[in-house]
C-alpha atoms as a PDB file:
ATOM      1  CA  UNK A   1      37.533  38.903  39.512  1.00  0.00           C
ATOM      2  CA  UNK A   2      37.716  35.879  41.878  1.00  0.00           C
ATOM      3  CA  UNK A   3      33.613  36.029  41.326  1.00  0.00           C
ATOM      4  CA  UNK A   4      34.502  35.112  37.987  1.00  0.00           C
ATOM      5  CA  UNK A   5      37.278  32.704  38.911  1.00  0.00           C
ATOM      6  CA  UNK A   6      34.741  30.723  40.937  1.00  0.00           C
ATOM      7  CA  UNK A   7      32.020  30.432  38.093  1.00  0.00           C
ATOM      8  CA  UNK A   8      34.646  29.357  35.909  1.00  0.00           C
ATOM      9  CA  UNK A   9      35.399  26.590  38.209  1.00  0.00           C
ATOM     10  CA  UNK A  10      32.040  25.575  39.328  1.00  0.00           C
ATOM     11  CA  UNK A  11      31.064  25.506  35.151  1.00  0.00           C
ATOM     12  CA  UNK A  12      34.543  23.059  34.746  1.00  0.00           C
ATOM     13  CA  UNK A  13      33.698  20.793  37.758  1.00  0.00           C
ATOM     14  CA  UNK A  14      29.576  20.801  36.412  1.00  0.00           C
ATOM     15  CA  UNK A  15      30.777  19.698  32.742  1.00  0.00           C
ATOM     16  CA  UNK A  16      32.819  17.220  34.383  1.00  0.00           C
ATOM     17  CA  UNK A  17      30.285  15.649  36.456  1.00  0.00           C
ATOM     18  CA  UNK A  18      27.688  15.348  33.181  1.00  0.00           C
ATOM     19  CA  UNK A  19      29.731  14.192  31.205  1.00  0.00           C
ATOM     20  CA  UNK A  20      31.415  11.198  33.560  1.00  0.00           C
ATOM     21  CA  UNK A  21      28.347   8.847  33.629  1.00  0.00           C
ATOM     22  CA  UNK A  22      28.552   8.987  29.787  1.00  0.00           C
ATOM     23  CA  UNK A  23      32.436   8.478  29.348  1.00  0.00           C
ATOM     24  CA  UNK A  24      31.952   5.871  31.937  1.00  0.00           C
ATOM     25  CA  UNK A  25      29.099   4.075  29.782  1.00  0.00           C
ATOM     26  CA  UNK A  26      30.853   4.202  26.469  1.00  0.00           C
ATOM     27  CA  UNK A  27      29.048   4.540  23.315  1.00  0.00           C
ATOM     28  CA  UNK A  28      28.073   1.467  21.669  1.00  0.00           C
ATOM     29  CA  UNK A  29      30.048   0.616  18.676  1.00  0.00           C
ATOM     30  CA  UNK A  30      28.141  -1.161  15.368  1.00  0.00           C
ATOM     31  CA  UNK A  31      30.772  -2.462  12.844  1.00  0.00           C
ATOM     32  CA  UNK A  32      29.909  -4.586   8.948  1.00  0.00           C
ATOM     33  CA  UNK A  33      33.091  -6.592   8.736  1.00  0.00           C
ATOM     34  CA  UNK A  34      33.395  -8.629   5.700  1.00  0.00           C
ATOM     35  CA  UNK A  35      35.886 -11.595   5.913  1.00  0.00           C
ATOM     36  CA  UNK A  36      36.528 -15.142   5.714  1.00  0.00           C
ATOM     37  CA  UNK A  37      34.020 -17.739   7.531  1.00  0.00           C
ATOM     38  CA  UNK A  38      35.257 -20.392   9.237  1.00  0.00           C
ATOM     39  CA  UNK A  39      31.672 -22.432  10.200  1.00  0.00           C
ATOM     40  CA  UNK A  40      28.921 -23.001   7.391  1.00  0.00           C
ATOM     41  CA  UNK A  41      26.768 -21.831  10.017  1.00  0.00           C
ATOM     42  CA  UNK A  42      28.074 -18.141   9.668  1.00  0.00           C
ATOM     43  CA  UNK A  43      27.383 -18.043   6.452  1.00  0.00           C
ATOM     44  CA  UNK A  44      23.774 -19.227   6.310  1.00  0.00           C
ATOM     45  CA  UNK A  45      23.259 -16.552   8.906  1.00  0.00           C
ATOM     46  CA  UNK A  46      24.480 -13.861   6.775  1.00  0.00           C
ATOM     47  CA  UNK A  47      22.681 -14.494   4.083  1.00  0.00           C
ATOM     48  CA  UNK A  48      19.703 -14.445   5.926  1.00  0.00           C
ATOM     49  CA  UNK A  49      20.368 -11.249   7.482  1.00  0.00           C
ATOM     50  CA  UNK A  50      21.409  -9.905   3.985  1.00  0.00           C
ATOM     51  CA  UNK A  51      17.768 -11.631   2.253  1.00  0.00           C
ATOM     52  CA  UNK A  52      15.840 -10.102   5.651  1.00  0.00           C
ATOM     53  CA  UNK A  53      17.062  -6.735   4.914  1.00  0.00           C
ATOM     54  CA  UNK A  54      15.996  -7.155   1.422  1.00  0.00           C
ATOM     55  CA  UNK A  55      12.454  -7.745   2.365  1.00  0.00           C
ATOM     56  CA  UNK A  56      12.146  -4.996   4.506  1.00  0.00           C
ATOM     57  CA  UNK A  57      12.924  -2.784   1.886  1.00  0.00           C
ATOM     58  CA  UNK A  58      10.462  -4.316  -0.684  1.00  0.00           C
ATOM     59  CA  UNK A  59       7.687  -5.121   2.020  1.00  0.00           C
ATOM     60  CA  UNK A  60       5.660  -1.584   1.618  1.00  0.00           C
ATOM     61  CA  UNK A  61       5.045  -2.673  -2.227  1.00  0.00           C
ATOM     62  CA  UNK A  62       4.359  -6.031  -1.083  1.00  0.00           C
ATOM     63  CA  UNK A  63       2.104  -5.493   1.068  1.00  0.00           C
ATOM     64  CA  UNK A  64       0.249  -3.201  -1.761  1.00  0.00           C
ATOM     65  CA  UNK A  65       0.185  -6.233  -4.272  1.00  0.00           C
ATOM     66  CA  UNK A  66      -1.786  -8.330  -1.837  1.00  0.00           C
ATOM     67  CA  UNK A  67      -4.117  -6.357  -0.629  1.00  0.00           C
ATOM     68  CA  UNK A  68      -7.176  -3.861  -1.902  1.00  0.00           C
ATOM     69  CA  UNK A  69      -4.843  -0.869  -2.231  1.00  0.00           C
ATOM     70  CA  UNK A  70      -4.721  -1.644  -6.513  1.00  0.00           C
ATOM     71  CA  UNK A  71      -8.198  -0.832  -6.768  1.00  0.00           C
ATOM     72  CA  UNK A  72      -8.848   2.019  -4.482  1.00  0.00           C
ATOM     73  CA  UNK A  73      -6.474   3.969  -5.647  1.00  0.00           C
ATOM     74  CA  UNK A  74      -7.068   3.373  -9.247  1.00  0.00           C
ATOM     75  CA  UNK A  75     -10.591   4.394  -9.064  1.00  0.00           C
ATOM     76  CA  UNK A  76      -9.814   7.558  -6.791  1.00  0.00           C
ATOM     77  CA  UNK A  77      -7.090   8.645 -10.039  1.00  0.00           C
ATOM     78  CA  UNK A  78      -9.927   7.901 -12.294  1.00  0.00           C
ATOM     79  CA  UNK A  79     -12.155   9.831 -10.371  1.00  0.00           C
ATOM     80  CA  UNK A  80     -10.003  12.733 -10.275  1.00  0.00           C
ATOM     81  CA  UNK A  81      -9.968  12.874 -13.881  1.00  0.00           C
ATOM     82  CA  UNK A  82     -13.443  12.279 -14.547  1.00  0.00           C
ATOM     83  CA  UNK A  83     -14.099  15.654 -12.922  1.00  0.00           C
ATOM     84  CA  UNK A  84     -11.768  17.374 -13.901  1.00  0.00           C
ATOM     85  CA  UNK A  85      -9.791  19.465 -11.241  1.00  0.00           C
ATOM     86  CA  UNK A  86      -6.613  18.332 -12.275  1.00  0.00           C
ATOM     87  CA  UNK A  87      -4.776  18.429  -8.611  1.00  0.00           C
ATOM     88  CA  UNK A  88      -7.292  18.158  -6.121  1.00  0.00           C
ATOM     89  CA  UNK A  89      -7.554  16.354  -4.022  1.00  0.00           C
ATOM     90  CA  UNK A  90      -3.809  16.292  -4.146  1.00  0.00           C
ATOM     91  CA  UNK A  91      -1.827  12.625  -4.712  1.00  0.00           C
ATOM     92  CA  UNK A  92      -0.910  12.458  -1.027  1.00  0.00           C
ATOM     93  CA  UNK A  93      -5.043  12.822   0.205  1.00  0.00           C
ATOM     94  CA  UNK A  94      -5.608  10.124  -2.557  1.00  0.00           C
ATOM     95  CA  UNK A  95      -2.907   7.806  -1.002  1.00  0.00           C
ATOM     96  CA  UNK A  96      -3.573   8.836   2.639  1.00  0.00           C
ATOM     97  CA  UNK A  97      -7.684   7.932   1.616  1.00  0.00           C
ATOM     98  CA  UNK A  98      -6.156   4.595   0.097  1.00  0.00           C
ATOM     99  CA  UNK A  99      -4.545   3.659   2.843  1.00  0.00           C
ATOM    100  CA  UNK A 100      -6.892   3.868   5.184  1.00  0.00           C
ATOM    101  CA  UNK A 101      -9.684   1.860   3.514  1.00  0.00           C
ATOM    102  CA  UNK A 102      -7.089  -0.515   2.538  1.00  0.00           C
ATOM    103  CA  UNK A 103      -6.548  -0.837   6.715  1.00  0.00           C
ATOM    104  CA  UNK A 104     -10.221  -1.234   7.007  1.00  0.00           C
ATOM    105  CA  UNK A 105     -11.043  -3.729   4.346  1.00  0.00           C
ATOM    106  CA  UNK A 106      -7.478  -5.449   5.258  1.00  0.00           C
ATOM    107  CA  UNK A 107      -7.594  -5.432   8.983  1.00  0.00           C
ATOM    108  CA  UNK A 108      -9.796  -9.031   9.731  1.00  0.00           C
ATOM    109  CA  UNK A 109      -7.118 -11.084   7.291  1.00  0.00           C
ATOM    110  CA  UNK A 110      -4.189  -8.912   9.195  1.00  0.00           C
ATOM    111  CA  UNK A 111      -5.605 -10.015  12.866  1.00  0.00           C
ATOM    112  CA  UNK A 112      -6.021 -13.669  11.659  1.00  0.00           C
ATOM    113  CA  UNK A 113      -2.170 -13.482  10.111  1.00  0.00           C
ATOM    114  CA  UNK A 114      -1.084 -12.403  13.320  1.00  0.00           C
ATOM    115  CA  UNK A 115      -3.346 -14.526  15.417  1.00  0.00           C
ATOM    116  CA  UNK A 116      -2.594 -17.827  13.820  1.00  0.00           C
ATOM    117  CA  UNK A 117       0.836 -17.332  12.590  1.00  0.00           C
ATOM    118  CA  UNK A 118       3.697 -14.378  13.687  1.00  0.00           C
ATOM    119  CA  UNK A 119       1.660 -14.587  17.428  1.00  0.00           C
ATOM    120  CA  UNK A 120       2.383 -17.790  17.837  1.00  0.00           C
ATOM    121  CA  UNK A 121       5.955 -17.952  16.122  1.00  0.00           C
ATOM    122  CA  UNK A 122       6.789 -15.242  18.300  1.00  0.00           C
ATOM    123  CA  UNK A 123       5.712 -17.839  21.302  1.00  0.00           C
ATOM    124  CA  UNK A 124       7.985 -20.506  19.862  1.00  0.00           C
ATOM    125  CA  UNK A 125       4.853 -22.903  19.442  1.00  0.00           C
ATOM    126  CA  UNK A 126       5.484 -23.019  15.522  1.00  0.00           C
ATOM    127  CA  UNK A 127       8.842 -22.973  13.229  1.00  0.00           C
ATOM    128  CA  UNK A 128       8.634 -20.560  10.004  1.00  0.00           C
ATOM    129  CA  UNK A 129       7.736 -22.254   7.425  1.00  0.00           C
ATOM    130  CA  UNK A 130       4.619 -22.887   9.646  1.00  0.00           C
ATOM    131  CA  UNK A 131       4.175 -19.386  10.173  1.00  0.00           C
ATOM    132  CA  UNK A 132       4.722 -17.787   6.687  1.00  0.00           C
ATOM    133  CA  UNK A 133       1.995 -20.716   5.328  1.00  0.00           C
ATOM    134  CA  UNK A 134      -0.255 -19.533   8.026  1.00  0.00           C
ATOM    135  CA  UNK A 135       0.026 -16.053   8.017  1.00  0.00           C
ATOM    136  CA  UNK A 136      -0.567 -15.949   4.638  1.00  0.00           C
ATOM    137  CA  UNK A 137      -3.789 -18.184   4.200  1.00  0.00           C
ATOM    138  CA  UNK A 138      -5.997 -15.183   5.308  1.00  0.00           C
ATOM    139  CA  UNK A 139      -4.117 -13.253   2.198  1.00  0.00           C
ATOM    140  CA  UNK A 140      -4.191 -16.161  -0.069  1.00  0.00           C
ATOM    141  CA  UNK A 141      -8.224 -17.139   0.651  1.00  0.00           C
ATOM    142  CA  UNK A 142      -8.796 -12.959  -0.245  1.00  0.00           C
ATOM    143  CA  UNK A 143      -6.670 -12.944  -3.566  1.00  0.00           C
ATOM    144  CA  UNK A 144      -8.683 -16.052  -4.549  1.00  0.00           C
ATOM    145  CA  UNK A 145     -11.781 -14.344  -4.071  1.00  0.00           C
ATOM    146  CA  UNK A 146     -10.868 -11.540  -6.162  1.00  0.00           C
ATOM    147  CA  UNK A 147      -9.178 -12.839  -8.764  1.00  0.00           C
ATOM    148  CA  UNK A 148     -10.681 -14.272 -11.828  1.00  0.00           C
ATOM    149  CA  UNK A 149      -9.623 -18.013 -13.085  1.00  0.00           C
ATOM    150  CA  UNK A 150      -9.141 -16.683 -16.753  1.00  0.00           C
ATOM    151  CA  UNK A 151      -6.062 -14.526 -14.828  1.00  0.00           C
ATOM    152  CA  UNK A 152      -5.151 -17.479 -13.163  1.00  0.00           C
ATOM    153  CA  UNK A 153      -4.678 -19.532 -16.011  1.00  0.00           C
ATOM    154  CA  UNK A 154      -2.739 -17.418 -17.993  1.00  0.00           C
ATOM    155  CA  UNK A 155       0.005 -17.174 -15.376  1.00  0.00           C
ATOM    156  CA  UNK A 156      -0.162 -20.882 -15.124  1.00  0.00           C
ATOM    157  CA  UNK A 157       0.369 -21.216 -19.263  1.00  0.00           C
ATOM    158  CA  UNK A 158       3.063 -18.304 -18.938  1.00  0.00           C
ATOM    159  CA  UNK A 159       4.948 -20.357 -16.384  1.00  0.00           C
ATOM    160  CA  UNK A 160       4.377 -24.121 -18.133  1.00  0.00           C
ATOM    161  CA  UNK A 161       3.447 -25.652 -15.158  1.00  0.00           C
ATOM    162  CA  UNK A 162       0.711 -28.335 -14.961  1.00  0.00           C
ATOM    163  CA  UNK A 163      -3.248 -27.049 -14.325  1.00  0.00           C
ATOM    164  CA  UNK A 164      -3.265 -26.985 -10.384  1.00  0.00           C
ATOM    165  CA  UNK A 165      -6.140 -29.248  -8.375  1.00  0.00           C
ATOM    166  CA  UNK A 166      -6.913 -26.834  -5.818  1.00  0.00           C
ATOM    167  CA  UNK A 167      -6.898 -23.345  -4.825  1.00  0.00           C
ATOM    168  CA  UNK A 168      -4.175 -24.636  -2.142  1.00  0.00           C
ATOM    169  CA  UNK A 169      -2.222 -25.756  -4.899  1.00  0.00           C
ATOM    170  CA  UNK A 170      -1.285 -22.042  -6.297  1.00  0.00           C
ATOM    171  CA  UNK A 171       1.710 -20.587  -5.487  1.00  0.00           C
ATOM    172  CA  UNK A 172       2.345 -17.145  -4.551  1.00  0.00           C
ATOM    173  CA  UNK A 173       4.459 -16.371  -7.733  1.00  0.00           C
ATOM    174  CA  UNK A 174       1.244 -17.425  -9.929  1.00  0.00           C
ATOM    175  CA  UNK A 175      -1.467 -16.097  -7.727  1.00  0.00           C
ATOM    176  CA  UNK A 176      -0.342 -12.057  -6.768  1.00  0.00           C
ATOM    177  CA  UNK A 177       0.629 -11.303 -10.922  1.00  0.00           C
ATOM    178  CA  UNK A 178      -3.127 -12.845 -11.073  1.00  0.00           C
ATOM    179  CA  UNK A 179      -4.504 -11.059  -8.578  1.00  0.00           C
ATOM    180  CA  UNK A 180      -2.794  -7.762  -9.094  1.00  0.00           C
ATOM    181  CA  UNK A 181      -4.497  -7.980 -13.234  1.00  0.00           C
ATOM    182  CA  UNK A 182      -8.157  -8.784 -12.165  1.00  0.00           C
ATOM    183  CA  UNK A 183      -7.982  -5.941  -9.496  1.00  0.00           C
ATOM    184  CA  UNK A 184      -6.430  -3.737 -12.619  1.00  0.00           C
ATOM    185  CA  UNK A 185      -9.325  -4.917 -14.659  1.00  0.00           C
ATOM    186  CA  UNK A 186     -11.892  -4.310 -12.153  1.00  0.00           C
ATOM    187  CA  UNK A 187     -10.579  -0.657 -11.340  1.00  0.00           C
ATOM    188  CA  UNK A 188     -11.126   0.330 -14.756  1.00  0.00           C
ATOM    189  CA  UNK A 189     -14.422  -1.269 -14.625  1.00  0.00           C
ATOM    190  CA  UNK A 190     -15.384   0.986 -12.079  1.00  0.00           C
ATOM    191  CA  UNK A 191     -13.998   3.990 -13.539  1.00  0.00           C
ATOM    192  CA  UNK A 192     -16.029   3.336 -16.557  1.00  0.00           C
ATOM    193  CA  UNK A 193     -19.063   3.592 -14.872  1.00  0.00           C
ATOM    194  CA  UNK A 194     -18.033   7.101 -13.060  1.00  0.00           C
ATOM    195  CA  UNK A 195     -17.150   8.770 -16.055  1.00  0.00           C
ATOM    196  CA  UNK A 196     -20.257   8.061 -18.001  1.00  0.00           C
ATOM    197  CA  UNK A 197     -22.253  10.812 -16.150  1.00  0.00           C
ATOM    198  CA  UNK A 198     -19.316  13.466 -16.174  1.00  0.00           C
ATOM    199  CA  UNK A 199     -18.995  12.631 -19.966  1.00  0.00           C
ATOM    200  CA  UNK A 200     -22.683  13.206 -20.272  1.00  0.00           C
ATOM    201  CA  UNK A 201     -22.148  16.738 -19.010  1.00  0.00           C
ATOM    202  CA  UNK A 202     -19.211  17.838 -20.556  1.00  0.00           C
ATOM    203  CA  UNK A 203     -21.220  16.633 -23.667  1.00  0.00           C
ATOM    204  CA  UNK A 204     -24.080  18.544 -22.943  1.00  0.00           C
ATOM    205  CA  UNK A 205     -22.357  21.742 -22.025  1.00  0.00           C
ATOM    206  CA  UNK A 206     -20.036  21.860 -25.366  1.00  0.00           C
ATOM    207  CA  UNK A 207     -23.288  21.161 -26.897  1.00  0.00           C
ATOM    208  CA  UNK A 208     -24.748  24.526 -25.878  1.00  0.00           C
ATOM    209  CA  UNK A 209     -22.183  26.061 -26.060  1.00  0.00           C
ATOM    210  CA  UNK A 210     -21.680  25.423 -29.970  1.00  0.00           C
ATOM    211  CA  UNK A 211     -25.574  25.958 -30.315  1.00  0.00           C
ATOM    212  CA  UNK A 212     -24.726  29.281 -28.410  1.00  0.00           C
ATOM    213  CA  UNK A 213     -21.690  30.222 -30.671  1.00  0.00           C
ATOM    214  CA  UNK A 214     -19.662  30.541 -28.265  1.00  0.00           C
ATOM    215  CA  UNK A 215     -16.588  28.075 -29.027  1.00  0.00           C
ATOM    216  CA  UNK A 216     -13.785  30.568 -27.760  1.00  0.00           C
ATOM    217  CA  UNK A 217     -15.182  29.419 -24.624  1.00  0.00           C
ATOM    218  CA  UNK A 218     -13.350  25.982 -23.243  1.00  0.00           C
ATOM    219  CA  UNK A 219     -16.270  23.622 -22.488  1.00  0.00           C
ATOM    220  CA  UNK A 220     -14.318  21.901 -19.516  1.00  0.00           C
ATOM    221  CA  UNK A 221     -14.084  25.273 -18.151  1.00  0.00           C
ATOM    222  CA  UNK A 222     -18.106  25.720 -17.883  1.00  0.00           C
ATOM    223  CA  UNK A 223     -19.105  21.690 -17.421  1.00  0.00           C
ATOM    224  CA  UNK A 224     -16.804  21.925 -13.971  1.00  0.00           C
ATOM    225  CA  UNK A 225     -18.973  23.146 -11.728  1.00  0.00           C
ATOM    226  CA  UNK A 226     -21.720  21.388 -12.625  1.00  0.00           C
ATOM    227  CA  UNK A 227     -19.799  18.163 -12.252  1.00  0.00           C
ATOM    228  CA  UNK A 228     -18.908  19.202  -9.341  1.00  0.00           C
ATOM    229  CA  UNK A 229     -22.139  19.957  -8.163  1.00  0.00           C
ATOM    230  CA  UNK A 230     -23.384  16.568  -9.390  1.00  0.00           C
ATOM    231  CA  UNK A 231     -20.836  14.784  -7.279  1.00  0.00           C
ATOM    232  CA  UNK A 232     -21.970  16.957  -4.189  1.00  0.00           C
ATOM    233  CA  UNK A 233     -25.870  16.337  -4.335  1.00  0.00           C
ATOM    234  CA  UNK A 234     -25.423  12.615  -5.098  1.00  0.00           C
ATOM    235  CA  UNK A 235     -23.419  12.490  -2.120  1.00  0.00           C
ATOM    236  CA  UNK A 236     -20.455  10.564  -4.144  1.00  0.00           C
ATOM    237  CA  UNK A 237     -17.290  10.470  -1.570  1.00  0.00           C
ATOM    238  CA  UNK A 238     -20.365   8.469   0.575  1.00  0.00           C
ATOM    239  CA  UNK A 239     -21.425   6.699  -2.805  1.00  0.00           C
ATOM    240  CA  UNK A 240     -17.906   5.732  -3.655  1.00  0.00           C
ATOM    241  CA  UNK A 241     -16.968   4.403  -0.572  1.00  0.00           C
ATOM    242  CA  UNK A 242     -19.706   2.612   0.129  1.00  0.00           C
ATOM    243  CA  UNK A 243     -19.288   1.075  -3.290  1.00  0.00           C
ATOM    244  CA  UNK A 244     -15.311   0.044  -3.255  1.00  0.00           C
ATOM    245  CA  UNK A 245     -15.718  -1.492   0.697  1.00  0.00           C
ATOM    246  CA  UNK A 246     -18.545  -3.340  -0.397  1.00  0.00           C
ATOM    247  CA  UNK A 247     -16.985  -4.781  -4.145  1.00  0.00           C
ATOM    248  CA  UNK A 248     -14.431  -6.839  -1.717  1.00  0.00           C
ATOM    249  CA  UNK A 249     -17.351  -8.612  -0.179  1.00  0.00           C
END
């Protein structure tokens, strides 16, 4: 019994001892207080908190409007279907593959960004507006590139403004819906091309298949693993690759 009595009281005077430092910390408190502002200053503030927060939450998609992601994953959907195995690779492979060949195309424009404008905002050399204008020139100089004047123009006519002098004189608002079309157009471009040889297949095999009488048989049933074959002794996931790094060059 007093054995017991004494673990009791060695287990009280242990809890107490872990759990002091804490109480003696305190836990931090976070409180959103909406109120009345006194300075114009706290206002401003706010509202950039409040159009910071908004960013964040729209900077994933973005991100995916300025950069190669459009096309890479439209032509990896389009390849899917050109084969024909429905869910495989599954969506998340596709957007995992995506991804990272949208890092590798992406990544010299992302080091310049940070090299001439967040690195040296973060150092206090530049304000903002300095920043955003130079972190975005790597982006801006690799929409350009991509995106066709025709595209260009018609965002220009859609938003009345007067035919711009120079590339420099585009703004953002024109140039990504521009950008974001021509890298639509030239997806399906590419996706045209891939399907022409699995269409040739499925062609020939419901071909034979009618010559053969048998048309119980589904002809995307038999043509699949030849196309798959196809894609494995042309070497396409090399072929592919190769291709979409080197149409952004």
């Amino acid at each position: 019994m007093k054995r017991k009595v004494a673990l009791i009281i060695f287990a009280v005077i242990l809890a107490s001892l872990l759990t002091a430092p804490v109480q003696g910390q305190g836990v931090p408190k976070i409180s959103v207080e909406v109120g009345q502002s006194t300075k114009p200053g706290e206002l401003s503030s706010t509202l950039q908190i409040v159009l910071l927060l908004t960013v964040l939450t729209l900077a994933p998609s973005i991100i995916l409007m300025i950069t190669s992601f459009i096309r890479i994953i439209v032509v990896l959907g389009f390849l899917r279907q050109a084969i024909g195995t429905q869910q495989l690779p599954p969506n998340q492979l596709l957007i995992s593959l995506a991804l990272i060949l949208t890092f590798f195309i992406m990544s010299p424009m992302a080091n310049k960004a940070y090299n001439d404008g967040l690195k040296p905002y973060l150092d206090e050399k530049i304000n903002k507006e300095e920043a955003f204008q130079k972190g975005m020139e790597p982006f801006r100089k690799f929409m350009l590139a991509q995106t066709r004047e025709k595209d260009l123009a018609l965002f220009v006519n859609l938003a009345h403004q007067p035919k711009p002098n120079a590339p420099d004189d585009i703004p953002l608002h024109i140039l990504i819906p521009g950008f974001v079309l021509s890298e639509l157009r030239t997806g399906f471009q590419i996706a045209f091309l891939i399907f022409v040889p699995f269409l040739i297949i499925d062609m020939i095999v419901a071909s034979v298949l009618m010559a053969m009488g048998m048309m119980m048989l589904p002809p995307t049933i038999v043509a699949l693993p030849f196309k798959i074959l196809l894609f494995i002794l042309v070497d396409g996931w090399y072929l592919l690759v190769k291709s979409l790094v080197e149409s952004f060059h």
